[in-house]
C-alpha atoms as a PDB file:
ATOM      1  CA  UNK A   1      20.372 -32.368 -11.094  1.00  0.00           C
ATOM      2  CA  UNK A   2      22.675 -31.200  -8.577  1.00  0.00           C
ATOM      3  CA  UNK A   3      23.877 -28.075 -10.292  1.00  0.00           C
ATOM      4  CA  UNK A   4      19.964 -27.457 -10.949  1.00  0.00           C
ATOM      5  CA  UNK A   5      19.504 -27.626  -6.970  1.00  0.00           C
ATOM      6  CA  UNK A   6      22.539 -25.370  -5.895  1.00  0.00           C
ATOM      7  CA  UNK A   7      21.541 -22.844  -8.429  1.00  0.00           C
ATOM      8  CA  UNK A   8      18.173 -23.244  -6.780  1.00  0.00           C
ATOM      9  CA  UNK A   9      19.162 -22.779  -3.928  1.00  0.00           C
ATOM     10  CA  UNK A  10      21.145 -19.612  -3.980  1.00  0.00           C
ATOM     11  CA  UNK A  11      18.701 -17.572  -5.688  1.00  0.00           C
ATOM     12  CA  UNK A  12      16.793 -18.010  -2.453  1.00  0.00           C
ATOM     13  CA  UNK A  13      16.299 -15.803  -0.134  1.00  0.00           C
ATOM     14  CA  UNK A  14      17.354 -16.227   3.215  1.00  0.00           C
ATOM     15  CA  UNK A  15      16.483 -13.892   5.154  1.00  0.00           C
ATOM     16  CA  UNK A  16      14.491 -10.376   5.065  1.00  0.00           C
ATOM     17  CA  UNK A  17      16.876  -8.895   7.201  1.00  0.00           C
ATOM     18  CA  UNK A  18      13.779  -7.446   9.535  1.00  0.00           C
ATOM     19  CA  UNK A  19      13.597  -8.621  12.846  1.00  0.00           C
ATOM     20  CA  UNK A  20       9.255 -10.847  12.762  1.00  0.00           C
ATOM     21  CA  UNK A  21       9.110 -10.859   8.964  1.00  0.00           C
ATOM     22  CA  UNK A  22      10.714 -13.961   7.872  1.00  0.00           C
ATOM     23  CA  UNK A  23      11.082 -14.679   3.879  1.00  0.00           C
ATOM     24  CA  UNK A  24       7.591 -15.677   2.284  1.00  0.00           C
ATOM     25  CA  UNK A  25       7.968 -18.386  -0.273  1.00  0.00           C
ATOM     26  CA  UNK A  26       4.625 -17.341  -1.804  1.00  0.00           C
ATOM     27  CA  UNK A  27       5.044 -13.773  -2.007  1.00  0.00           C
ATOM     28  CA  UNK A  28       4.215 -12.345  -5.486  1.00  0.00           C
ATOM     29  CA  UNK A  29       0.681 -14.975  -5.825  1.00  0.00           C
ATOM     30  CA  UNK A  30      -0.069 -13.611  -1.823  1.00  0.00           C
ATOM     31  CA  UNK A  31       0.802 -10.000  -3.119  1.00  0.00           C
ATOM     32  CA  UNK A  32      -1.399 -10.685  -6.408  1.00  0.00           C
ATOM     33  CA  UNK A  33      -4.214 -11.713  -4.181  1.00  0.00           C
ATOM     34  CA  UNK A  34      -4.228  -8.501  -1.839  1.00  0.00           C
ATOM     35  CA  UNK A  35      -3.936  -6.399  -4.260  1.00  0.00           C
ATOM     36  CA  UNK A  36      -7.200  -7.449  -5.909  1.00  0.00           C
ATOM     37  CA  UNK A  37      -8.992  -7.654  -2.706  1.00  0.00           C
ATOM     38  CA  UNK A  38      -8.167  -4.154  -2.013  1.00  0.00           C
ATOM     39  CA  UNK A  39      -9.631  -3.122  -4.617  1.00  0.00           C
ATOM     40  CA  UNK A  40     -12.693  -5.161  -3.991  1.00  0.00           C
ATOM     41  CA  UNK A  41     -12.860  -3.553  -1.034  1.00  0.00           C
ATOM     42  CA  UNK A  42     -12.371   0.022  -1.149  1.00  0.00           C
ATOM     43  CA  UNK A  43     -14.931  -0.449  -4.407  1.00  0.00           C
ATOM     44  CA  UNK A  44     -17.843  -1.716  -2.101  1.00  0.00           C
ATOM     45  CA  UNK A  45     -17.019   0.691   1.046  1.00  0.00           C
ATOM     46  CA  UNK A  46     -15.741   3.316  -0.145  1.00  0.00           C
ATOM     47  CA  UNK A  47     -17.985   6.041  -2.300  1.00  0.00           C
ATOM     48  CA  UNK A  48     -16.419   6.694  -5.976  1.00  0.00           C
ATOM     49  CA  UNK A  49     -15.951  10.371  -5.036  1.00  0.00           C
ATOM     50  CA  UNK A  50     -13.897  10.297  -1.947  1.00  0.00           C
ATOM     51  CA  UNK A  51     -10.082  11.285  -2.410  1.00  0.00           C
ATOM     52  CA  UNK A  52      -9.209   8.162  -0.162  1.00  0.00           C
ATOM     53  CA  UNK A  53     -10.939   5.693  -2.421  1.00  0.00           C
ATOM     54  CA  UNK A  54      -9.264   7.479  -5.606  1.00  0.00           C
ATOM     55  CA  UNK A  55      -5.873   7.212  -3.890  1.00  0.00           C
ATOM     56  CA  UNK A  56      -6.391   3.380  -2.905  1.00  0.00           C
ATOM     57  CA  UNK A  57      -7.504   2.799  -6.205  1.00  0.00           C
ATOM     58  CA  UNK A  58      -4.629   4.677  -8.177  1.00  0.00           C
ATOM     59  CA  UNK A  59      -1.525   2.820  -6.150  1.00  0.00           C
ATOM     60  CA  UNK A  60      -2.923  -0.236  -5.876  1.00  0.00           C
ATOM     61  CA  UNK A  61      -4.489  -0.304  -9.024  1.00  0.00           C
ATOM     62  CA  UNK A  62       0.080   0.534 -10.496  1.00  0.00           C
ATOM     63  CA  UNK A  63       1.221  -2.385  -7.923  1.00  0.00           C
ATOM     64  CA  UNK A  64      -0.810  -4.507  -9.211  1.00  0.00           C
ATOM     65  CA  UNK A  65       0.135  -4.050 -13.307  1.00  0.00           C
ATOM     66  CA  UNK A  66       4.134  -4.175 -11.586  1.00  0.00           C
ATOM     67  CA  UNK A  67       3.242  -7.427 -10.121  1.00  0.00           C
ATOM     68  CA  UNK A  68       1.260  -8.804 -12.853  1.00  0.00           C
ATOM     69  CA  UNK A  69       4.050  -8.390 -15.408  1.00  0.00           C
ATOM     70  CA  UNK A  70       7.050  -8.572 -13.507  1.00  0.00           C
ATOM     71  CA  UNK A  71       7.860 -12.406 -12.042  1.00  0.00           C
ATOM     72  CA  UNK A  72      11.099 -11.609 -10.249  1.00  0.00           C
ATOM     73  CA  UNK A  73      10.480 -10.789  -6.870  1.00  0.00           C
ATOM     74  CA  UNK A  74      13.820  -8.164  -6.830  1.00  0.00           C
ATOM     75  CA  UNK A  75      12.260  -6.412 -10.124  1.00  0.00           C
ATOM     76  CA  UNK A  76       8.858  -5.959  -8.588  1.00  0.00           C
ATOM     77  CA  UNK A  77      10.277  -4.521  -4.963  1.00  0.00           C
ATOM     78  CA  UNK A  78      12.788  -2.240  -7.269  1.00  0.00           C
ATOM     79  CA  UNK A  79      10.012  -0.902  -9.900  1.00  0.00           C
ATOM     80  CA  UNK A  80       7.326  -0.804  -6.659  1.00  0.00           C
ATOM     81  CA  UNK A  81      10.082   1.048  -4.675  1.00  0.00           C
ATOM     82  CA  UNK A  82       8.607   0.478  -0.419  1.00  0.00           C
ATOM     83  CA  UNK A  83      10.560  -2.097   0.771  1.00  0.00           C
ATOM     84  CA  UNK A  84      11.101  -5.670   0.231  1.00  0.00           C
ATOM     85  CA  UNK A  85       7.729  -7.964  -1.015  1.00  0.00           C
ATOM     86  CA  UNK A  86       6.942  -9.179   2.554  1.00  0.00           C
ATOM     87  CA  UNK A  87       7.122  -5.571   3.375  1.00  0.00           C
ATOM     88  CA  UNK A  88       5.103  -5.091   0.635  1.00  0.00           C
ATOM     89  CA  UNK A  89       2.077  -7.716   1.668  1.00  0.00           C
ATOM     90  CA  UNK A  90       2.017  -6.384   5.095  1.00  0.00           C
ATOM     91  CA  UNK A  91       1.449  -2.783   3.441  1.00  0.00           C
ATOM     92  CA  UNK A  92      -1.238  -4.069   1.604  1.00  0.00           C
ATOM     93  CA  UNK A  93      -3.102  -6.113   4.532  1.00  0.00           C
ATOM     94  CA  UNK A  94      -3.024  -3.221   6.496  1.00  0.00           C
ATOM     95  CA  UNK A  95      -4.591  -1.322   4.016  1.00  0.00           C
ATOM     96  CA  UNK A  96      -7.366  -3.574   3.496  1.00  0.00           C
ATOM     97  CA  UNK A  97      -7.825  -3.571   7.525  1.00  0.00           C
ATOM     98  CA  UNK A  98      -7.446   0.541   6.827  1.00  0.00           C
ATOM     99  CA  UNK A  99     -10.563   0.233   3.943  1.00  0.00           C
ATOM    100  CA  UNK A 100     -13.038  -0.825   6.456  1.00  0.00           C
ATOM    101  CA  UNK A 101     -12.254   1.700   8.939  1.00  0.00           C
ATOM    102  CA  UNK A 102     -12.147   4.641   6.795  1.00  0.00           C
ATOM    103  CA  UNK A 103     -15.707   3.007   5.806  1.00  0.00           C
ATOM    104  CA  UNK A 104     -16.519   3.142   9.649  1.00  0.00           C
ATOM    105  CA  UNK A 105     -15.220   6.786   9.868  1.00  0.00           C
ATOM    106  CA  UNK A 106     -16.962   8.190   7.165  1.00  0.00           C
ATOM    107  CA  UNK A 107     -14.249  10.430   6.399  1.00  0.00           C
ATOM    108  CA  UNK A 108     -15.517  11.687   3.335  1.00  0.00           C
ATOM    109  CA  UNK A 109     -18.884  13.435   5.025  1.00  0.00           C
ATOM    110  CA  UNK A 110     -18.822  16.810   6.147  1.00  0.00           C
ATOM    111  CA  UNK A 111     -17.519  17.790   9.539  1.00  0.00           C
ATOM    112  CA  UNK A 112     -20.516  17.673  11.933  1.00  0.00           C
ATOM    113  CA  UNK A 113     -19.005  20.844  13.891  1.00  0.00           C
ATOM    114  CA  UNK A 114     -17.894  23.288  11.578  1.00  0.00           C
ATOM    115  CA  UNK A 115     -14.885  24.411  11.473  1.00  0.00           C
ATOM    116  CA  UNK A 116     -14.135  27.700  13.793  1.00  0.00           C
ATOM    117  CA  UNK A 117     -13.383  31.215  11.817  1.00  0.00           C
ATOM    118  CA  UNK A 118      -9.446  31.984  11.459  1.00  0.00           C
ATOM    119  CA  UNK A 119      -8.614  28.977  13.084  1.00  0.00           C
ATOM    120  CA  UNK A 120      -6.133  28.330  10.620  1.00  0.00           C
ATOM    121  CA  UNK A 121      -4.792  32.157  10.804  1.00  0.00           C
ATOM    122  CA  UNK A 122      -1.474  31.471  12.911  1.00  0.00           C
ATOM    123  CA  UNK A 123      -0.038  28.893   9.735  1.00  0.00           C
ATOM    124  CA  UNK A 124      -0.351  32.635   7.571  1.00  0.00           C
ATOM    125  CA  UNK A 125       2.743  34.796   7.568  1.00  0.00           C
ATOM    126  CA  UNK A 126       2.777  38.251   9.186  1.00  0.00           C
ATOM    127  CA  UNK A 127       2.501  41.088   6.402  1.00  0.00           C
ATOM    128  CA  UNK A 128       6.035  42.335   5.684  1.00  0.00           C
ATOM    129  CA  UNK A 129       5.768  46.481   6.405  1.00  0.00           C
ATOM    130  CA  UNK A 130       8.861  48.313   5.300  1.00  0.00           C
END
């Protein structure tokens, strides 16, 4: 039993390292959960054709199968590649927070002022004469 419990606990994590985040014992079923909401969400705000939903929906929609399949909490931050997993859940509760602004915004619609002609004309480079 006591070998069991030192094993135990030195495959623990300590620390995250990040000054405010402190290790979350719960992290991959928390992760699981936000995941899923955020795609509930940006489903119900969000319309099907705007790039932002598709986005949402394409990263969160690969996170999740990681998460799903992987159990080891260093696997899923290696394969997911943005930080450790309570890095990862604060990503994902900010973008549900994110979801219903862009909802707010209406950033898919059309401008309401359209936009000026050759505004974008200084990004162009100058003709080369010879």
């Amino acid at each position: 039993m006591r070998i069991t419990r030192a094993l135990f606990q030195a495959t623990q994590k300590v620390t995250t390292g990040i000054v405010g985040l402190p290790v979350n014992p719960n992290a991959r079923p928390q992760l699981l959960g936000l995941y899923k909401k955020t795609l509930e969400e940006v489903k119900a705000k969000i319309p099907e054709a705007a790039i932002y939903r598709q986005s949402v929906e394409a990263i969160t929609t690969q996170r999740l199968k990681i998460v799903e399949q992987n159990e080891d909490t260093v696997k899923i931050e290696e394969l997911i590649n943005c930080g450790q997993i309570e890095e990862l859940i604060d990503q994902a509760e900010d973008e549900i927070k994110l979801v219903s602004r862009m909802a707010e915004w209406k950033a898919w619609e059309p401008l309401e002022v359209s936009i000026p002609p050759r505004q974008w004309e200084y990004f162009k480079k100058a003709p080369v004469t010879e």
